[in-house]
Protein backbone atom coordinates (compact mmCIF):
# COMPACT_ATOMS: atom_id res chain seq x y z
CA UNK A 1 -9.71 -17.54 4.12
CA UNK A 2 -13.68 -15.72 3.79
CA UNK A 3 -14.68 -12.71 4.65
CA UNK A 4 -15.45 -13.74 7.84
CA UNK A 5 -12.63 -14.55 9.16
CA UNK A 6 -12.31 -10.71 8.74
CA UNK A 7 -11.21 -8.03 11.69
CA UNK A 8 -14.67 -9.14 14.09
CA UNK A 9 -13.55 -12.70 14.14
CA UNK A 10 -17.15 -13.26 13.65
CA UNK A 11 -19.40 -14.18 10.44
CA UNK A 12 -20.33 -10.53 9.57
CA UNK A 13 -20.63 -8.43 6.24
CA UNK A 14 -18.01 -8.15 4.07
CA UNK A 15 -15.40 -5.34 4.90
CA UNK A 16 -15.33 -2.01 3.44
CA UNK A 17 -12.16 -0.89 2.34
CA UNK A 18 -10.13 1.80 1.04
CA UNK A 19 -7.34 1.46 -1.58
CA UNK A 20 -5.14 4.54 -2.71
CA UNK A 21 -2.96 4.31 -5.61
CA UNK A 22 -5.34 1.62 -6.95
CA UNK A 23 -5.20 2.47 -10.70
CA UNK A 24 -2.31 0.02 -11.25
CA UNK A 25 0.50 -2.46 -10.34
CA UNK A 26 0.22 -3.37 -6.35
CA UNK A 27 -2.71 -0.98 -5.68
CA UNK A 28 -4.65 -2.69 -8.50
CA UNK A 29 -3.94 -6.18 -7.38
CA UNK A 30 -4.80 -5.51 -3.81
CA UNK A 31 -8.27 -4.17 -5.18
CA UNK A 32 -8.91 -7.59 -6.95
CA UNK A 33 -7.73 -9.52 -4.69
CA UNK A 34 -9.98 -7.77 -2.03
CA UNK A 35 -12.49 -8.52 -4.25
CA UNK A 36 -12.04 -12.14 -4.82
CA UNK A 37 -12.83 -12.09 -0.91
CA UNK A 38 -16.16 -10.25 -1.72
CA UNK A 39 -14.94 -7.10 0.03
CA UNK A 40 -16.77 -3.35 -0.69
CA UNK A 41 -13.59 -1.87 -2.16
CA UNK A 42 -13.44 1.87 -2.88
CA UNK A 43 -10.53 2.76 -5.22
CA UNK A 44 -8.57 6.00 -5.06
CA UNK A 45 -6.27 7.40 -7.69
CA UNK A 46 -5.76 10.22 -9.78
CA UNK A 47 -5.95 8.40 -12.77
CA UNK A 48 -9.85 7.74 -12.54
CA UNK A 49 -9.95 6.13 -16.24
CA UNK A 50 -7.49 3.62 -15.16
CA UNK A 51 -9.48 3.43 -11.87
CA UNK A 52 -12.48 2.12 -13.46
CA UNK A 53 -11.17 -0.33 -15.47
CA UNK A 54 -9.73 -1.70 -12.25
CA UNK A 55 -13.37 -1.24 -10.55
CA UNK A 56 -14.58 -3.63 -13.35
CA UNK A 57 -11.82 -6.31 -12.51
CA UNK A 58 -13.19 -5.79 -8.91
CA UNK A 59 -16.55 -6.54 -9.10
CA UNK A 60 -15.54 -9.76 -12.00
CA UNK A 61 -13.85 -11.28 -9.11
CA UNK A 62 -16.15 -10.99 -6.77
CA UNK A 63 -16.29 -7.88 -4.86
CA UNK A 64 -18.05 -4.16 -4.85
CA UNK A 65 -15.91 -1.77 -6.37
CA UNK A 66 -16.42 1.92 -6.17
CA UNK A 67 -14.09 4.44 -7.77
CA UNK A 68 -13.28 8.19 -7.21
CA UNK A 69 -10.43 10.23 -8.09
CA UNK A 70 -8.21 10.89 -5.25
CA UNK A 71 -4.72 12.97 -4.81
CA UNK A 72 -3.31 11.99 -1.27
CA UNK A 73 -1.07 14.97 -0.77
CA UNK A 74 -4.25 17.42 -0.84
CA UNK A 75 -6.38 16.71 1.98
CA UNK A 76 -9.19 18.57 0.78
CA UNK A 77 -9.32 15.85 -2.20
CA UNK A 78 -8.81 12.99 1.18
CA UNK A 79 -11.80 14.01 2.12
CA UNK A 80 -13.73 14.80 -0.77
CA UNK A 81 -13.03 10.85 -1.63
CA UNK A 82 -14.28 9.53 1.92
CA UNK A 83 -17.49 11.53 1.38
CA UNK A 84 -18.46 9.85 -1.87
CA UNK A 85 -17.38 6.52 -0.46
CA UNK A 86 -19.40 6.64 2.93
CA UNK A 87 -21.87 8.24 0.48
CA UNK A 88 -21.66 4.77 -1.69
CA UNK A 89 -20.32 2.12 0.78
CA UNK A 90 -20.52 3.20 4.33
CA UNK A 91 -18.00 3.97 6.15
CA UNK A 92 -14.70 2.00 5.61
CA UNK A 93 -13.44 -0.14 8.10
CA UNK A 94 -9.98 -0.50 6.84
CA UNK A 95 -7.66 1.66 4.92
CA UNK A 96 -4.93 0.34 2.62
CA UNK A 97 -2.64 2.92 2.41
CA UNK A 98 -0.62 2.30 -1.00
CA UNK A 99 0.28 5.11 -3.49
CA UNK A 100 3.40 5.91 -3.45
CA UNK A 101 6.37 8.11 -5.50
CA UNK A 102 10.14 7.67 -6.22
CA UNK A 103 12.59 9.50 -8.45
CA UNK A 104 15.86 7.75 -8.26
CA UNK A 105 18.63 11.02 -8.39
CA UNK A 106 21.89 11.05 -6.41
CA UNK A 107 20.89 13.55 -3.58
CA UNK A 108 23.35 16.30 -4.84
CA UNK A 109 21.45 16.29 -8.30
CA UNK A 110 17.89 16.30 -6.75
CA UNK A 111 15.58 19.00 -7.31
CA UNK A 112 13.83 20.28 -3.56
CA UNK A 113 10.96 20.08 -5.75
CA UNK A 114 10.83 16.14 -5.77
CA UNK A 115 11.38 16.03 -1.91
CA UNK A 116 7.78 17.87 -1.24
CA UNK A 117 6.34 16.31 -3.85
CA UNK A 118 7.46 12.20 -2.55
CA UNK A 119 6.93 13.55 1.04
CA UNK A 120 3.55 14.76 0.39
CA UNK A 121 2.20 11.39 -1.37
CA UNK A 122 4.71 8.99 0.99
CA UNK A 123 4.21 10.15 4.29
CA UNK A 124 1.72 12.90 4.66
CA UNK A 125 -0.83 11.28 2.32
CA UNK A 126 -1.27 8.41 4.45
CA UNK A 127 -1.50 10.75 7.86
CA UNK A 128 -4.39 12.29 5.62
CA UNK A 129 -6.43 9.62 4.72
CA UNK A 130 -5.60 7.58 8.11
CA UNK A 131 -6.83 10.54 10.34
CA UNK A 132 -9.79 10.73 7.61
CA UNK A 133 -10.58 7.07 8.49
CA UNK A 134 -9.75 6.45 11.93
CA UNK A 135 -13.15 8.61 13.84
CA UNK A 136 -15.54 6.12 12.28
CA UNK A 137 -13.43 3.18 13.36
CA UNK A 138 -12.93 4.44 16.81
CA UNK A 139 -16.75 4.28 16.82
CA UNK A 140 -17.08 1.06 16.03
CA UNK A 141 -14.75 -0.60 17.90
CA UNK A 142 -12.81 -1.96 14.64
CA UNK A 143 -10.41 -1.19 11.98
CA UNK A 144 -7.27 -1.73 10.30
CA UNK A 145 -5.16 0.67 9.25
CA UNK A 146 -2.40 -1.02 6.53
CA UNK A 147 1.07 0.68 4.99
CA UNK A 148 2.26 -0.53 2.21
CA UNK A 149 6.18 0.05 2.99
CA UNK A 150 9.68 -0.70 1.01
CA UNK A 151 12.20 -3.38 1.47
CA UNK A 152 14.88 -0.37 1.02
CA UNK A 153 13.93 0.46 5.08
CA UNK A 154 16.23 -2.23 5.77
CA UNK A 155 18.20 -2.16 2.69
CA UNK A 156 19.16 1.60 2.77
CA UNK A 157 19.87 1.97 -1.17
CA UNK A 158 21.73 5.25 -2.54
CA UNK A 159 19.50 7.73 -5.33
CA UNK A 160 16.47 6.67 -3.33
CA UNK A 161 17.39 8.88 -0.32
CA UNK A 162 13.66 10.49 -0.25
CA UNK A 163 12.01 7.79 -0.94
CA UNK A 164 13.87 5.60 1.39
CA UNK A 165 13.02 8.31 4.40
CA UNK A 166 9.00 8.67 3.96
CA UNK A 167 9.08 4.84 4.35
CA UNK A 168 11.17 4.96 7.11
CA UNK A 169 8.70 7.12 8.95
CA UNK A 170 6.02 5.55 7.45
CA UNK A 171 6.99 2.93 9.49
CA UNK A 172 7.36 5.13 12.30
CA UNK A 173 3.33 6.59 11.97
CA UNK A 174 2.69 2.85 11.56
CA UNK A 175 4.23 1.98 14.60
CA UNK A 176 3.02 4.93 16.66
CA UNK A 177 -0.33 4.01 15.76
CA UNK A 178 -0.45 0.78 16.30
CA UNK A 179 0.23 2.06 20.05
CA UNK A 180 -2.07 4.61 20.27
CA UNK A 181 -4.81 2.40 19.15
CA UNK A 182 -4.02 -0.22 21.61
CA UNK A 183 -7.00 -1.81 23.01
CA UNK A 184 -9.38 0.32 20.75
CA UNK A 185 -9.78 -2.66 18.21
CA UNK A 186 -7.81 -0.84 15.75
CA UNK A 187 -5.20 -2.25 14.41
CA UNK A 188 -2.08 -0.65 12.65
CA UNK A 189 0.19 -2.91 10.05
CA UNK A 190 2.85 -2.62 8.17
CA UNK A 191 3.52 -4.51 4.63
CA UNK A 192 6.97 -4.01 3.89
CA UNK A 193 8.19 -4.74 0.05
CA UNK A 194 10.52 -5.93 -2.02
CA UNK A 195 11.12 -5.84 -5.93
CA UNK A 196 7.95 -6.46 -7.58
CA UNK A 197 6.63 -6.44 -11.32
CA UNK A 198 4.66 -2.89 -11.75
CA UNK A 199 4.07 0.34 -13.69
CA UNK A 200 6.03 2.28 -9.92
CA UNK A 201 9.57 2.31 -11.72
CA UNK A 202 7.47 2.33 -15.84
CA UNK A 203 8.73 5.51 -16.71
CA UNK A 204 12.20 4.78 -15.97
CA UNK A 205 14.50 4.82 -19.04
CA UNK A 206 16.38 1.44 -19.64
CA UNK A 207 20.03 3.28 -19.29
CA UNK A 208 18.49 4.49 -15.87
CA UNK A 209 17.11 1.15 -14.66
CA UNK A 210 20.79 -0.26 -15.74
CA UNK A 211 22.63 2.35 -13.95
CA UNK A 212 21.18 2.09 -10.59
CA UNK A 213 21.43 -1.09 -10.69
CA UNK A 214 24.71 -1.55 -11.31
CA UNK A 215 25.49 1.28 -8.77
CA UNK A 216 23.53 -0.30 -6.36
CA UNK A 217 25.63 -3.83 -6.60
CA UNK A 218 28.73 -1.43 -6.04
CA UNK A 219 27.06 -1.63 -2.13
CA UNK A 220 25.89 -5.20 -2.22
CA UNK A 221 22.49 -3.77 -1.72
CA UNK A 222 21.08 -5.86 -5.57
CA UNK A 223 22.03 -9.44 -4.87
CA UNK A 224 19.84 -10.57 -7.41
CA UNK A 225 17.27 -9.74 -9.81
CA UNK A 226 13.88 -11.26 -9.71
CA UNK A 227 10.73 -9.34 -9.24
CA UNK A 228 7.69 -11.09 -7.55
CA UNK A 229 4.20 -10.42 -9.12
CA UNK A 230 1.69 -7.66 -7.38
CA UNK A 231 -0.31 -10.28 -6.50
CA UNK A 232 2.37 -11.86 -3.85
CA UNK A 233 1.72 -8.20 -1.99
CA UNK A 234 -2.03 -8.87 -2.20
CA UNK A 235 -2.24 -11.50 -0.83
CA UNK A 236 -0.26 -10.47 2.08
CA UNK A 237 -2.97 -7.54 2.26
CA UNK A 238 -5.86 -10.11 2.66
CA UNK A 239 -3.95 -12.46 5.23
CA UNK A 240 -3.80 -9.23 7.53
CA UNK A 241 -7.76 -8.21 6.71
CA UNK A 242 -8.84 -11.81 7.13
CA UNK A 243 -6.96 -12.32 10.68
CA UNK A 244 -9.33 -12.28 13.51
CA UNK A 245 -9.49 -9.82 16.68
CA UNK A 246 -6.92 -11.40 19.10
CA UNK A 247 -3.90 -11.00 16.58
CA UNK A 248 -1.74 -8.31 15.33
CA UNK A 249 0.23 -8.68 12.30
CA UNK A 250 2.14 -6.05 13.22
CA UNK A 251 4.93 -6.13 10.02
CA UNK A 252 4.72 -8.76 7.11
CA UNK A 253 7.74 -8.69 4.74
CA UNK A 254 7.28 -9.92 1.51
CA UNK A 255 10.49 -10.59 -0.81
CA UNK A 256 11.14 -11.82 -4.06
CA UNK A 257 12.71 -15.53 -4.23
CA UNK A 258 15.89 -15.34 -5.54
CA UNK A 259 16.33 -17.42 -9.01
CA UNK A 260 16.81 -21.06 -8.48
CA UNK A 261 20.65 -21.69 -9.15
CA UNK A 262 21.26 -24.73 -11.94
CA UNK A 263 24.15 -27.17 -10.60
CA UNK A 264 24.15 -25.65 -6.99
CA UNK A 265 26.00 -28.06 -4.76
């Protein structure tokens, strides 16, 4: 796929587009691989050192990269980041909606603190930076509006209670949208997760990561464990920013293969 096959169906400029939670793991693979397509890509994180190291790797493959710090939870920072990038870019045409938080606690040892904090970046950052976005596309007739989601909508998984909720109603806003844009040419998708190879979970201890796990097989919700890389996510990303006007992708769901099994009969 080019960048024209983009969201005009037609042979235009490349896209602009907005990635948050680009300073690593899926958000920094999306970014490259948005730039491989020769996209305008304007990274948001809080980490702007990592950012630019990322906004190098952009521009290598391809692309435009433009980096500013951005905290999603704080909509005074949402828009202080869309200024610089219409400022640098234009106006984006698409928004990829990706940083996210977890703390995996059983609910009855949670601190209330953590549930503002995940809801803040989870659900209300995206409402931020979406509503932030979405005037400029109603204007032009155009846009996609992407949210990066988690396998554990389906998969309810216990000590991820919080987290498990903001993506269920991220899915929700996603879903919601995609109705109230109907017919406006903007278009509202979900990319829903699985287990894949990042810095999300890096500050995990190993007991922890062993723990959960093994609590989580107690359900049958950890049937195996492979991990895909961040790049299987982005290029999921690019197949929905690359699909002509006329389709939807409404949800794309993309899982880690399970370990080939030696001797299966």
């Amino acid at each position: 796929m080019t960048a024209s096959d983009g969201a005009s169906g037609t042979a235009s400029a490349p896209r602009t587009v907005v990635v948050t939670g680009a300073s690593s793991g899926i958000g920094a693979a999306i970014a490259r691989g948005l730039g491989e397509l020769g996209f305008r890509v304007a990274l948001g994180a809080r980490r702007i050192d990592r950012l630019e190291g990322v906004a190098k790797e952009v521009e290598t493959a391809g692309g435009t990269a433009f980096a500013h710090a951005l905290d999603v939870a704080d909509p005074a920072s949402v828009d202080a980041f869309f200024r610089a990038t219409e400022s640098a870019l234009g106006a984006p045409d698409a928004v990829v909606n990706n940083a996210g938080l977890d703390n995996p606690v059983r609910f009855a040892e949670a601190d209330p603190e953590d549930f503002e904090r995940i809801v803040a970046v989870n659900l209300l950052g995206p409402m931020y930076t979406s509503r932030r976005a979405v005037p400029a596309m109603i204007e032009a007739g155009a846009g996609d509006l992407l949210f990066v989601s988690s396998h554990t909508v389906r998969e309810h998984r216990p000590a991820q209670a919080a987290y498990g909720a903001t993506k269920a109603g991220l899915e929700h806003l996603a879903r919601t949208l995609a109705l109230e844009f109907e017919g406006s040419g903007i278009r509202s998708t979900i990319i829903r997760v699985g287990a894949t190879q990042s810095e999300f979970h890096a500050d995990w201890t190993p007991d922890q990561i062993v723990g959960l796990l093994e609590y989580w097989k107690k359900f049958g919700v950890q049937r195996h464990l492979a991990m895909m890389p961040p790049e299987s996510v982005a290029r999921a990303v690019g197949l929905a920013l690359t699909t002509p006007q006329g389709a939807h992708l409404a949800c794309i769901e993309v899982l880690p293969e399970a370990p080939a099994e030696r001797n299966r009969t």
